[in-house]
N, C-alpha and C. Protein backbone atom coordinates (compact mmCIF):
# COMPACT_ATOMS: atom_id res chain seq x y z
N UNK A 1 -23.22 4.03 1.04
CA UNK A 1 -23.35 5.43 1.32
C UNK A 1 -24.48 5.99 0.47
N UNK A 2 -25.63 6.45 0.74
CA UNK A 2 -26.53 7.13 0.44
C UNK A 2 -27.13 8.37 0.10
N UNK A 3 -25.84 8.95 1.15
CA UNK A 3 -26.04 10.47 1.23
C UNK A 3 -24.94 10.93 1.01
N UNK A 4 -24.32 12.43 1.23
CA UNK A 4 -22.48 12.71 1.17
C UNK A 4 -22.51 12.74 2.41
N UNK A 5 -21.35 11.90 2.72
CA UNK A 5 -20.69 12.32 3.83
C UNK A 5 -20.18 13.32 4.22
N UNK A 6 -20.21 14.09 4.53
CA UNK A 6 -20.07 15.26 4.68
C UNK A 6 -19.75 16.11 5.61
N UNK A 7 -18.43 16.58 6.18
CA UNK A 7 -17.77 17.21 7.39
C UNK A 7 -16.93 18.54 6.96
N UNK A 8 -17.57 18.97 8.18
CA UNK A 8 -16.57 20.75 8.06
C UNK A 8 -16.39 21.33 9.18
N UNK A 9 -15.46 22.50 8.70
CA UNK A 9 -14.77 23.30 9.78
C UNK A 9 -15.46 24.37 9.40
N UNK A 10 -15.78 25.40 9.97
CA UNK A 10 -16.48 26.90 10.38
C UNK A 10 -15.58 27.43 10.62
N UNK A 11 -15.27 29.03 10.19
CA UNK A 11 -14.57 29.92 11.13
C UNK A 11 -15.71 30.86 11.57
N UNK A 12 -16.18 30.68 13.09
CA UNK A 12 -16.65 31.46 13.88
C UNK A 12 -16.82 33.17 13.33
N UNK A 13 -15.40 33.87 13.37
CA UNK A 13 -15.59 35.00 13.26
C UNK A 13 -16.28 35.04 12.10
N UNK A 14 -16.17 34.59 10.67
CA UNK A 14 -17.11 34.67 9.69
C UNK A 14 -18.30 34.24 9.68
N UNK A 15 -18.69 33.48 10.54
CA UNK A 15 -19.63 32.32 10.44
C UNK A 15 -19.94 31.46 8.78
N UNK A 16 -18.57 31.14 8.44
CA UNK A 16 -18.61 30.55 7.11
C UNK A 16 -17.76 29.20 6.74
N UNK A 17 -18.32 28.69 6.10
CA UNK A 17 -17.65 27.24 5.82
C UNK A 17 -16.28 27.30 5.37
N UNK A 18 -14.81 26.72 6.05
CA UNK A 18 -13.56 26.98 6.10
C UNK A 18 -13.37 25.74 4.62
N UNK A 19 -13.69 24.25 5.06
CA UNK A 19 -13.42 23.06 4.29
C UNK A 19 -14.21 22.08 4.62
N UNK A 20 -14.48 20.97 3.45
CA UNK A 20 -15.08 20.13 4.09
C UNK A 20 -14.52 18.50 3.29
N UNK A 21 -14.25 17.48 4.08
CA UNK A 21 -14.06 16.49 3.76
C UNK A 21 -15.13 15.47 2.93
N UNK A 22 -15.09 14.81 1.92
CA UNK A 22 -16.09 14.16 0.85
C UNK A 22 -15.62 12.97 1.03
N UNK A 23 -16.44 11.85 1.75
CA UNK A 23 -15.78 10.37 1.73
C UNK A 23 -16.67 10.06 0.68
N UNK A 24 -15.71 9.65 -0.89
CA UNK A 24 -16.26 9.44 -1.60
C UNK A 24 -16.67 7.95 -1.98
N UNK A 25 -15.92 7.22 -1.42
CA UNK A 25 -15.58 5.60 -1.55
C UNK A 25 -15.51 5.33 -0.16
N UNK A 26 -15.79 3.51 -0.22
CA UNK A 26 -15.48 2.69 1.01
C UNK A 26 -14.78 1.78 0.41
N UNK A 27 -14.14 1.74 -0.93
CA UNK A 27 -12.84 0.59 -1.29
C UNK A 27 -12.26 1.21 -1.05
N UNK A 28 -11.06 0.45 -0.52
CA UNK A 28 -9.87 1.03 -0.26
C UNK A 28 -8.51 -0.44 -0.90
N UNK A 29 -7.47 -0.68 -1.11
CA UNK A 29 -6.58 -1.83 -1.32
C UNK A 29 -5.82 -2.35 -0.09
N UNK A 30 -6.29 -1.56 0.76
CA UNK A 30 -5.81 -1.77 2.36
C UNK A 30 -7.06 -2.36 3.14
N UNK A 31 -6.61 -2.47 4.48
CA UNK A 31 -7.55 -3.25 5.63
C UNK A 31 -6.86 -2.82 7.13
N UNK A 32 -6.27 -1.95 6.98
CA UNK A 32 -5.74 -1.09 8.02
C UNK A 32 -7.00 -1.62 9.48
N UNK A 33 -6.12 -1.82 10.35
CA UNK A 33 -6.25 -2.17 11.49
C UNK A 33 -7.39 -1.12 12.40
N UNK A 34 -7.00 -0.06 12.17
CA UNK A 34 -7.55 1.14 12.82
C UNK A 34 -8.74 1.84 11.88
N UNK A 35 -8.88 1.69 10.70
CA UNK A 35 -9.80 2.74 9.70
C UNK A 35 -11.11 2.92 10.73
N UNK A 36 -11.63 3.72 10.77
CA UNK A 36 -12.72 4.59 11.44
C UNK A 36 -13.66 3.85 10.65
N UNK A 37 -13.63 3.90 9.41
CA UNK A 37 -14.62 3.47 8.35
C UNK A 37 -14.80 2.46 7.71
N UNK A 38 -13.99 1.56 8.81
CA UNK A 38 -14.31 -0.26 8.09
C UNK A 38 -14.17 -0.27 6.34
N UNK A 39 -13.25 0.55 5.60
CA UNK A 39 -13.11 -0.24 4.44
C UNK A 39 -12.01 -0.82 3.88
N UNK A 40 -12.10 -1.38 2.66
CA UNK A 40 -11.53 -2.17 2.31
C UNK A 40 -11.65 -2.61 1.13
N UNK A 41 -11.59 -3.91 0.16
CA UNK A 41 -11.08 -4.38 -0.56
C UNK A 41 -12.80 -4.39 -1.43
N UNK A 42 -13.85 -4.84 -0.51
CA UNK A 42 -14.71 -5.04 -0.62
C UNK A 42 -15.86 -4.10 -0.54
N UNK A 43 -15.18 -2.94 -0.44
CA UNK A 43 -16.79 -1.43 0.07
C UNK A 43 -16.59 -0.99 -1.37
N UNK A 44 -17.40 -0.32 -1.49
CA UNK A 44 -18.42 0.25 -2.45
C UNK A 44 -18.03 2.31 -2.87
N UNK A 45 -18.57 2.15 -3.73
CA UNK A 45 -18.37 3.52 -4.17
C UNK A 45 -20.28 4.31 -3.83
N UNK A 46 -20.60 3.08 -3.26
CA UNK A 46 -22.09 4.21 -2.63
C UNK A 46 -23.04 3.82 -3.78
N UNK A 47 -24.15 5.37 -3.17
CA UNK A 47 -24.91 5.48 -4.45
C UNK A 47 -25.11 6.59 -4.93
N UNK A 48 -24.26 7.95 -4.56
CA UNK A 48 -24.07 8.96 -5.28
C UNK A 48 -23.34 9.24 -6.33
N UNK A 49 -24.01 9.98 -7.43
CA UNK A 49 -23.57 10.31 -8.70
C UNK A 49 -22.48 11.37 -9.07
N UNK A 50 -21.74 11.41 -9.72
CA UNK A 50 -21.02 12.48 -9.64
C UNK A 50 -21.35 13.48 -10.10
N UNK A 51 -22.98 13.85 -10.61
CA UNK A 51 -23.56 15.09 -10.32
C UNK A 51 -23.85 15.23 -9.02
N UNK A 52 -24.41 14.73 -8.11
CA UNK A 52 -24.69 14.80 -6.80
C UNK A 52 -23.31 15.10 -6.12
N UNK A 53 -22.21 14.46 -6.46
CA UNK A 53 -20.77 15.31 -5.54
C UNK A 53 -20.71 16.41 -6.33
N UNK A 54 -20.98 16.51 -7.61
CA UNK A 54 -20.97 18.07 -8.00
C UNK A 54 -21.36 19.16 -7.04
N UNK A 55 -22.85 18.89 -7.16
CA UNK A 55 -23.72 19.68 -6.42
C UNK A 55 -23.44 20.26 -4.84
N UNK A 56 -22.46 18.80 -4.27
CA UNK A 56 -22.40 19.01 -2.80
C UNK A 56 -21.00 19.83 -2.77
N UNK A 57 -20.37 19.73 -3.55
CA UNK A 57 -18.80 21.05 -4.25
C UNK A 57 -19.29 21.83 -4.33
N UNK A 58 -20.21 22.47 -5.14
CA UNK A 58 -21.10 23.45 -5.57
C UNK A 58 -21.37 24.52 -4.63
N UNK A 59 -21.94 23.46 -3.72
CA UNK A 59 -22.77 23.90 -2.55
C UNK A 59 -21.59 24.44 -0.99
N UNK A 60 -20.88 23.72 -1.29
CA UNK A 60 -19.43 24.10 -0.45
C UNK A 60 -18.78 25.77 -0.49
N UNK A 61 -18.64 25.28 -2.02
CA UNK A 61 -18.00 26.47 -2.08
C UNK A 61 -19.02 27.68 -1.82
N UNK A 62 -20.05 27.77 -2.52
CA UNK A 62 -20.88 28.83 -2.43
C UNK A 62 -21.23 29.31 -0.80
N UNK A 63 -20.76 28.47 -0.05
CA UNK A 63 -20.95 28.84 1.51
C UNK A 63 -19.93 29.08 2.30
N UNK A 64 -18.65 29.31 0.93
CA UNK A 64 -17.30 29.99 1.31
C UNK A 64 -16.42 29.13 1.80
N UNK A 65 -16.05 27.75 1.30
CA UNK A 65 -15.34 26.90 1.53
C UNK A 65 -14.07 27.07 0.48
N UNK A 66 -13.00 26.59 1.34
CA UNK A 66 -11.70 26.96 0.56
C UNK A 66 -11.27 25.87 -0.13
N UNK A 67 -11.57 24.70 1.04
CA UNK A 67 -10.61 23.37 0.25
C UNK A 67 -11.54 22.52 0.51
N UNK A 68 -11.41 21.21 -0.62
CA UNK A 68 -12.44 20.56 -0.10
C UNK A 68 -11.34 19.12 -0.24
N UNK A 69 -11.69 18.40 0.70
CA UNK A 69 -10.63 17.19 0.79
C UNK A 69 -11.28 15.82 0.38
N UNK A 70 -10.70 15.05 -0.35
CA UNK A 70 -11.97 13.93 -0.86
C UNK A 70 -10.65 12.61 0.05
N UNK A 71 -11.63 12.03 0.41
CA UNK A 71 -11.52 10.53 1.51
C UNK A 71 -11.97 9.58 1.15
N UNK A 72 -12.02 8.30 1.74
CA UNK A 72 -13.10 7.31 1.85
C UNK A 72 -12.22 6.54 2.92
N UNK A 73 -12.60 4.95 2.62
CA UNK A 73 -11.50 4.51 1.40
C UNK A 73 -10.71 5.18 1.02
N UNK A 74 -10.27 4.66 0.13
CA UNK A 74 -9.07 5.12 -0.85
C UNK A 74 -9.62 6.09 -2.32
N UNK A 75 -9.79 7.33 -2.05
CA UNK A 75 -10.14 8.06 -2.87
C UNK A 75 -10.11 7.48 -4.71
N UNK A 76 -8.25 7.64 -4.95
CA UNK A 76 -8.05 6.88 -6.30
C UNK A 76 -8.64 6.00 -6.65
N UNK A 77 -9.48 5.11 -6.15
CA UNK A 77 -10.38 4.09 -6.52
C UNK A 77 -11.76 4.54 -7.43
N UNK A 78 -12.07 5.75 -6.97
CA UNK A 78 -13.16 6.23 -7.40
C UNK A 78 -13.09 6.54 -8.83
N UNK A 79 -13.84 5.93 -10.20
CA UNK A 79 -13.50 6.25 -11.25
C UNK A 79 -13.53 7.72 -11.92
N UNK A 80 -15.04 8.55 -10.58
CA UNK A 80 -14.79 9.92 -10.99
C UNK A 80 -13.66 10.95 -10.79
N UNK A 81 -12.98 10.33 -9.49
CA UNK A 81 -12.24 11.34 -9.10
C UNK A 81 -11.81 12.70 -9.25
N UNK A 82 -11.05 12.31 -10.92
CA UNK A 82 -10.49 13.65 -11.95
C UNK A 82 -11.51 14.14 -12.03
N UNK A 83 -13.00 13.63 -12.34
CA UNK A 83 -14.04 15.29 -12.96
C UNK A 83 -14.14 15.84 -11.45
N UNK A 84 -14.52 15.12 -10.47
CA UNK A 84 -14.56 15.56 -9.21
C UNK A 84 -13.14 17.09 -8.35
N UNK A 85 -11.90 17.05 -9.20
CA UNK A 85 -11.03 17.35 -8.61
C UNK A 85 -11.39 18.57 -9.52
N UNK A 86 -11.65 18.08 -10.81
CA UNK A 86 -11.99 19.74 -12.06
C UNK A 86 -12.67 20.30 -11.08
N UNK A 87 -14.18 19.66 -10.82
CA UNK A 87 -15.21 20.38 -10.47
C UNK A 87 -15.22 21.43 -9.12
N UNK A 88 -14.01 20.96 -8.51
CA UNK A 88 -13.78 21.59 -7.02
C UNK A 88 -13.14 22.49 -7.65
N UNK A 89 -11.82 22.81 -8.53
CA UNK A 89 -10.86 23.77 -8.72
C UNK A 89 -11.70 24.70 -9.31
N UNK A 90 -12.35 24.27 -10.59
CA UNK A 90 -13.60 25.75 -11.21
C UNK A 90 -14.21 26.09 -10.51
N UNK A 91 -14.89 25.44 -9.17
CA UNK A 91 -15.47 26.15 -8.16
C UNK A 91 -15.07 27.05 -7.24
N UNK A 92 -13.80 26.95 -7.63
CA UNK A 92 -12.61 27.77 -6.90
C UNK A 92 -12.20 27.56 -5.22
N UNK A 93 -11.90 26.42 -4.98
CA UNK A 93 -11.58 25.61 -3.60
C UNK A 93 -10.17 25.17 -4.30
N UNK A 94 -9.28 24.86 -3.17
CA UNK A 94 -8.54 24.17 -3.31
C UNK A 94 -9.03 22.25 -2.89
N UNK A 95 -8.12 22.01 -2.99
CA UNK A 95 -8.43 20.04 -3.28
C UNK A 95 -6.64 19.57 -2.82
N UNK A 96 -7.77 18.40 -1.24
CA UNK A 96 -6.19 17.46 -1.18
C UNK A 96 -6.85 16.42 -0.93
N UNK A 97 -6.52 15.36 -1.40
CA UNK A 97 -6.53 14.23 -1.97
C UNK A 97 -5.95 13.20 -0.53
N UNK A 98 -6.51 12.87 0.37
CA UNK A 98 -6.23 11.78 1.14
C UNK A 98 -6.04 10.68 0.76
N UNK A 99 -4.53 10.20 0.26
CA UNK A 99 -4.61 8.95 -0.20
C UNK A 99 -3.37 7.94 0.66
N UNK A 100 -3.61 6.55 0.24
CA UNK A 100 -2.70 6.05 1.11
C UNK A 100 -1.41 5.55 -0.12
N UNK A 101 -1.30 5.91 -1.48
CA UNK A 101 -0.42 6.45 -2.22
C UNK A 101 -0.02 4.78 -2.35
N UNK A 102 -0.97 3.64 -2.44
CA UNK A 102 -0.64 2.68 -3.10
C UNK A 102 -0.42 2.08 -4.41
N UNK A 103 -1.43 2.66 -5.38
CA UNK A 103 -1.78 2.34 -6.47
C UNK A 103 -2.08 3.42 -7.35
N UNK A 104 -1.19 4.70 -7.63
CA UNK A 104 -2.00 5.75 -8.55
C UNK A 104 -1.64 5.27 -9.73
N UNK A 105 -2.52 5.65 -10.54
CA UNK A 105 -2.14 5.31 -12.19
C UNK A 105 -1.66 6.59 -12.94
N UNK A 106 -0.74 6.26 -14.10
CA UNK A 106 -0.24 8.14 -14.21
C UNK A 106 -1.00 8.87 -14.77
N UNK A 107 -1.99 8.54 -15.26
CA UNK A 107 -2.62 9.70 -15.66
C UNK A 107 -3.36 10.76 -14.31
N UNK A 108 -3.91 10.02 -13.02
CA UNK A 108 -4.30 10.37 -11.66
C UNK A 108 -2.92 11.20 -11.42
N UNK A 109 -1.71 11.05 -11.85
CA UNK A 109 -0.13 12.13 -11.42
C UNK A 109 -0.59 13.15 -11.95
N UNK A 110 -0.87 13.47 -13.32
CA UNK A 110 -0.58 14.28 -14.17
C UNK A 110 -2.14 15.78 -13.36
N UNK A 111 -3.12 14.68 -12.97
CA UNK A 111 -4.48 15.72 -12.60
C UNK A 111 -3.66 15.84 -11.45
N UNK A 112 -3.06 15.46 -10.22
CA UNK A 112 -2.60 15.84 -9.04
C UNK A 112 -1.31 16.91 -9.02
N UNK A 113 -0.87 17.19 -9.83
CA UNK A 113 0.00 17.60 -10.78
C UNK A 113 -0.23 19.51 -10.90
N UNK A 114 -1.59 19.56 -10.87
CA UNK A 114 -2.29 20.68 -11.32
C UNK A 114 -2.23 21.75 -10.25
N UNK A 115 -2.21 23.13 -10.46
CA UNK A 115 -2.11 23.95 -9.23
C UNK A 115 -3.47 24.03 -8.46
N UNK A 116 -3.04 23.89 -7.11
CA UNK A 116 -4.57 23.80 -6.30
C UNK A 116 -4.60 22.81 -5.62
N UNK A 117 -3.99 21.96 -6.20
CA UNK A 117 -4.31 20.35 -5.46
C UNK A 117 -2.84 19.96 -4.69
N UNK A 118 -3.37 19.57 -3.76
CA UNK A 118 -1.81 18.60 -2.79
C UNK A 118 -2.96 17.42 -2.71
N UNK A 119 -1.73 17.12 -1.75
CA UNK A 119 -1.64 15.48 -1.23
C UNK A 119 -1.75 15.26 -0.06
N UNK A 120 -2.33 14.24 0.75
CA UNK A 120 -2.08 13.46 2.46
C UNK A 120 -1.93 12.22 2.08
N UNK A 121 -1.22 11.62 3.62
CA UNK A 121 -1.39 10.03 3.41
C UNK A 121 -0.93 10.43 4.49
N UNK A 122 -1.30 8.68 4.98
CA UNK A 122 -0.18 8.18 6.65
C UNK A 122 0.74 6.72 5.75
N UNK A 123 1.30 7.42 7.12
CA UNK A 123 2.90 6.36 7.22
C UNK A 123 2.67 5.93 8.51
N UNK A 124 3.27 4.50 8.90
CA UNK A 124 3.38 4.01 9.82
C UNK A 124 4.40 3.39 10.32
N UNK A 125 5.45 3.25 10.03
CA UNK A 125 6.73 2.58 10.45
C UNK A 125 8.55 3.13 9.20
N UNK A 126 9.12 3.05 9.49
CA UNK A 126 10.19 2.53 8.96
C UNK A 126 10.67 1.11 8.61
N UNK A 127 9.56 0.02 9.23
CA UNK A 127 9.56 -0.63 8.94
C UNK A 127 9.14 -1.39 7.87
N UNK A 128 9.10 -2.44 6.92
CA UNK A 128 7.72 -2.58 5.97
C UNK A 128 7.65 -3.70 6.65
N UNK A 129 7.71 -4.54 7.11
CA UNK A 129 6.94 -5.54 8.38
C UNK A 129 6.05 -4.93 9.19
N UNK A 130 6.50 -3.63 9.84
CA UNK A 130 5.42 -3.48 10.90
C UNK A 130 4.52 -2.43 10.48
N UNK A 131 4.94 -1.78 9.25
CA UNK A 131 3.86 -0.53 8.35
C UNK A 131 3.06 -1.74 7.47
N UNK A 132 2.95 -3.09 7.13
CA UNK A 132 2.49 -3.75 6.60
C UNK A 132 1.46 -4.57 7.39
N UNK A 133 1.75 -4.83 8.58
CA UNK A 133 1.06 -5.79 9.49
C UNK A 133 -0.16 -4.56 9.59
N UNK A 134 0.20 -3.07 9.75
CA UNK A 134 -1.07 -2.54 10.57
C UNK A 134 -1.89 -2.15 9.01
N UNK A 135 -1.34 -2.12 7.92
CA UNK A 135 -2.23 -2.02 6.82
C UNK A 135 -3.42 -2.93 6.38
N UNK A 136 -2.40 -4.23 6.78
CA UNK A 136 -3.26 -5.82 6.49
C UNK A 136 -2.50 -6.12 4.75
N UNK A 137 -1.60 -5.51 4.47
CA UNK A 137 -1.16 -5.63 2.98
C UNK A 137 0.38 -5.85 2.98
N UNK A 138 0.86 -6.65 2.12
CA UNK A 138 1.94 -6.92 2.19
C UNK A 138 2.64 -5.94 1.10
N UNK A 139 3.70 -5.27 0.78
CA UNK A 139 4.19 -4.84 -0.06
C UNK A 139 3.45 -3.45 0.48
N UNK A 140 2.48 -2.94 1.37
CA UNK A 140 2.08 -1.51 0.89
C UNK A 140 3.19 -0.26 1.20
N UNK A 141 3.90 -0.94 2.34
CA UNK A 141 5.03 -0.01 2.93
C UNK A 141 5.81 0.53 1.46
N UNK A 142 6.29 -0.50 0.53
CA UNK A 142 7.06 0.03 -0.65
C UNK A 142 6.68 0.88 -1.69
N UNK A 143 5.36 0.55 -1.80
CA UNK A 143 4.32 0.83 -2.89
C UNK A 143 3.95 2.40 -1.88
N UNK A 144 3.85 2.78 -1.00
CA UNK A 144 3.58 4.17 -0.27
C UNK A 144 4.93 4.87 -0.30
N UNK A 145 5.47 4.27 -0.07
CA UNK A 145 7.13 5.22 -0.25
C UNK A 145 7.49 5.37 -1.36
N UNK A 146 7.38 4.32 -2.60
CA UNK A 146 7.15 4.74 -3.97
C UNK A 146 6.44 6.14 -4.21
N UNK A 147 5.23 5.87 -4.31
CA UNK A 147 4.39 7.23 -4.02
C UNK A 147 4.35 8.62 -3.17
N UNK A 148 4.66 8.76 -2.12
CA UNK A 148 5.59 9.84 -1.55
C UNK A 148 6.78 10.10 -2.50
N UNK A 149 7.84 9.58 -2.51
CA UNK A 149 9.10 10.04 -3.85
C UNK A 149 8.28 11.00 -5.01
N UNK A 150 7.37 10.00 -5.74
CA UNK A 150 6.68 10.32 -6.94
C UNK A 150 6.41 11.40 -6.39
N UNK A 151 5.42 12.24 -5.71
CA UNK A 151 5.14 13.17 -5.67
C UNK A 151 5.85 14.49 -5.18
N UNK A 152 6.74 13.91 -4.24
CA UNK A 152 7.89 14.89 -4.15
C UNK A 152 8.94 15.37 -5.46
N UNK A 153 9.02 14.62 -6.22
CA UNK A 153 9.37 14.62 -7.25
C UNK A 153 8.61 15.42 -8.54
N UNK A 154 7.48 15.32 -8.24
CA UNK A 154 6.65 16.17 -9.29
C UNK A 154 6.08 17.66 -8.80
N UNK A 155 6.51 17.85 -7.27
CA UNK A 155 6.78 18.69 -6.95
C UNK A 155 5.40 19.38 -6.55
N UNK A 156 4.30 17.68 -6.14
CA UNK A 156 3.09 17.70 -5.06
C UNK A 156 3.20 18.35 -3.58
N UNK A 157 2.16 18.99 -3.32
CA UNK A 157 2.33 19.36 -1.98
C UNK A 157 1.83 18.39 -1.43
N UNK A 158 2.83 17.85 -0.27
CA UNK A 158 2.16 16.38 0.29
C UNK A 158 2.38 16.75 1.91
N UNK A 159 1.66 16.39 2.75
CA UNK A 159 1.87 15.96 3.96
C UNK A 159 1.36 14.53 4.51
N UNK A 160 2.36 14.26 5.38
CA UNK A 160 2.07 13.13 6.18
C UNK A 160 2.00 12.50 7.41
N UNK A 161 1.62 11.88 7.75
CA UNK A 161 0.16 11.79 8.93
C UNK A 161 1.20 10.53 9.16
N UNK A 162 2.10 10.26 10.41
CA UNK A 162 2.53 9.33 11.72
C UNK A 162 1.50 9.29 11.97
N UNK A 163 0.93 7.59 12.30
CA UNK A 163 -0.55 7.35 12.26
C UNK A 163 0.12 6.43 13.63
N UNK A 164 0.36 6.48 15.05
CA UNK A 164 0.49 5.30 16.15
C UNK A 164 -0.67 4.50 16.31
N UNK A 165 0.05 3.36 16.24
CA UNK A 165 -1.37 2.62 16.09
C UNK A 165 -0.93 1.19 17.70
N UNK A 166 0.20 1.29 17.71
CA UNK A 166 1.01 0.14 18.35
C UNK A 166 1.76 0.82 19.82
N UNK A 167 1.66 0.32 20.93
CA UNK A 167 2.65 0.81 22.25
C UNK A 167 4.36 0.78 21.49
N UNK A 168 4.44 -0.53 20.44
CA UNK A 168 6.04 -0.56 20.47
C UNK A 168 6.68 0.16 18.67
N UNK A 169 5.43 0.56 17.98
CA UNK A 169 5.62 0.67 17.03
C UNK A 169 6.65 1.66 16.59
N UNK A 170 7.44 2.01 15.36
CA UNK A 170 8.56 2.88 15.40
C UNK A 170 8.19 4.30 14.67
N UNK A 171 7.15 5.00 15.39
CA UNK A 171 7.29 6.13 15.14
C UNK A 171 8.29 7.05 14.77
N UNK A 172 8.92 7.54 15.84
CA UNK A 172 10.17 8.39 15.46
C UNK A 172 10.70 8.15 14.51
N UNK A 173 11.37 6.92 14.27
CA UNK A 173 11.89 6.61 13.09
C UNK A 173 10.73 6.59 11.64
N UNK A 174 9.74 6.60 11.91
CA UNK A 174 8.85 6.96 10.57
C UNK A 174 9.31 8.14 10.08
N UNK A 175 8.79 8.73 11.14
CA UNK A 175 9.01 10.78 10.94
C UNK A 175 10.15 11.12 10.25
N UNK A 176 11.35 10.62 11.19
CA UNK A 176 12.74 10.81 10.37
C UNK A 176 12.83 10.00 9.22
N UNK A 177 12.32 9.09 8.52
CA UNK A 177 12.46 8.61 7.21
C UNK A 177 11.55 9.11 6.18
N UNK A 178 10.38 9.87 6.81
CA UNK A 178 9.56 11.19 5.84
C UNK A 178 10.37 12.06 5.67
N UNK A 179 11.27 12.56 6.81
CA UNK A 179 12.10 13.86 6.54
C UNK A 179 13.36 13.74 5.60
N UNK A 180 13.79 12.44 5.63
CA UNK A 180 14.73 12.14 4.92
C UNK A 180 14.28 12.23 3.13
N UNK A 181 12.72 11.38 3.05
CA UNK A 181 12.48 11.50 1.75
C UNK A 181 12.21 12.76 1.35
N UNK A 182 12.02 14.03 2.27
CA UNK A 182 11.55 15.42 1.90
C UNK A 182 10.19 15.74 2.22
N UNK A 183 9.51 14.98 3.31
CA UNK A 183 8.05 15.66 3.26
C UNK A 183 8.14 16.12 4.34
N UNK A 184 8.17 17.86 4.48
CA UNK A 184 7.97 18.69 5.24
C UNK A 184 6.99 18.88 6.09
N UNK A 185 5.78 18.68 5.72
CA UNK A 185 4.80 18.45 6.43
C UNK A 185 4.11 17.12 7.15
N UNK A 186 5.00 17.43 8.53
CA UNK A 186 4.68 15.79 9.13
C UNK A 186 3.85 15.90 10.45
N UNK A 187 2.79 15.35 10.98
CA UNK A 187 2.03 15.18 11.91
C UNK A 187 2.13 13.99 12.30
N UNK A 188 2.03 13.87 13.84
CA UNK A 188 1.89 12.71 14.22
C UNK A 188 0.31 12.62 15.01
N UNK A 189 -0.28 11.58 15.02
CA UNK A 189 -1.77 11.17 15.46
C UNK A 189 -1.42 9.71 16.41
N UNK A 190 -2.15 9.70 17.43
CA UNK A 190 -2.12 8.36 18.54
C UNK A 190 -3.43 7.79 18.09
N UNK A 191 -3.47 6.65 17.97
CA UNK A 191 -4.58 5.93 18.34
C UNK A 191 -4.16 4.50 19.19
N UNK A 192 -2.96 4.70 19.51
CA UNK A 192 -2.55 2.95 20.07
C UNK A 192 -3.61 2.56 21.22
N UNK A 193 -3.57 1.35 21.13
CA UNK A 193 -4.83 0.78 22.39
C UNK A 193 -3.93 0.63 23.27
């Protein structure tokens, strides 16, 4: 990545920047079947600096952006992340964190922790066989439901993304086992072939 990636929403009647998504990374600890963005185990954190995501926060907000959402990959991978999440909140945006809630380390709890910032991820099954097969990772189903708890627990704003990826896969039953763990905010998305 060379440049920021860089996507937003407009609200018309203002003609002003609503949010914009920052794919900051292409590692991710997954290999998900479906990623838009081919990453993985093996992508890269680019070649932008985290003055340069400064600047492109900077530049967000000043054009009236509220939230700015950081992506890739797997965001937590990125060693800047935390100054990145400061730099959005003093800029005065809110910040949610697209993660697939495999691997946070606690000190990454304690900055997510902070007012301003929530959480996303997808879920894919009730299963961990068949939420594992479409990840490409074994164990991630546990290690994501770990992480959902954790943050419900610390009392993160999280939503989560039913990601269909399969004709037979067990949606419904995903949804109802988000609702069961407490995440209120549930969407479902198709991509099955």
């Amino acid at each position: 990545m060379s440049a920021a990636a860089l996507s937003c929403g407009t609200n018309s009647a203002r003609n002003s920047l609503d949010f914009v998504w920052l794919e900051i990374t292409g590692r991710c600890q997954l290999s998900c079947e479906h990623c838009y963005a081919n990453s993985g185990p093996t992508g890269t954190h680019g070649s932008m600096t985290v003055n340069q995501w400064e600047e492109v926060i900077t530049e967000a907000a000043a054009l009236g952006a509220k939230m700015v959402q950081f992506i890739g990959g797997e965001p937590t991978t990125h060693p800047d992340l935390p100054s990145l999440i400061h730099h959005a909140l003093v800029s005065g945006t809110e910040v949610e964190i697209f993660s697939n809630l495999v691997r946070i380390q606690r000190d990454l709890w304690n900055v997510f922790s902070q007012p301003g910032v929530r959480l996303a991820t997808s879920y894919y099954s009730d299963q961990a066989s068949e939420h594992d097969r479409i990840t490409g990772r074994r164990g991630s189903y546990l290690k994501t439901r770990e992480g959902i708890k954790e943050a419900i627990s610390r009392g993160i704003p999280l939503r989560a993304g039913v990601i269909s990826v399969r004709h037979d896969q067990h949606v419904s039953q995903a949804a109802q086992e988000l609702e069961i763990l407490g995440v209120a905010n549930i969407g479902l998305t198709t991509c099955a072939r």
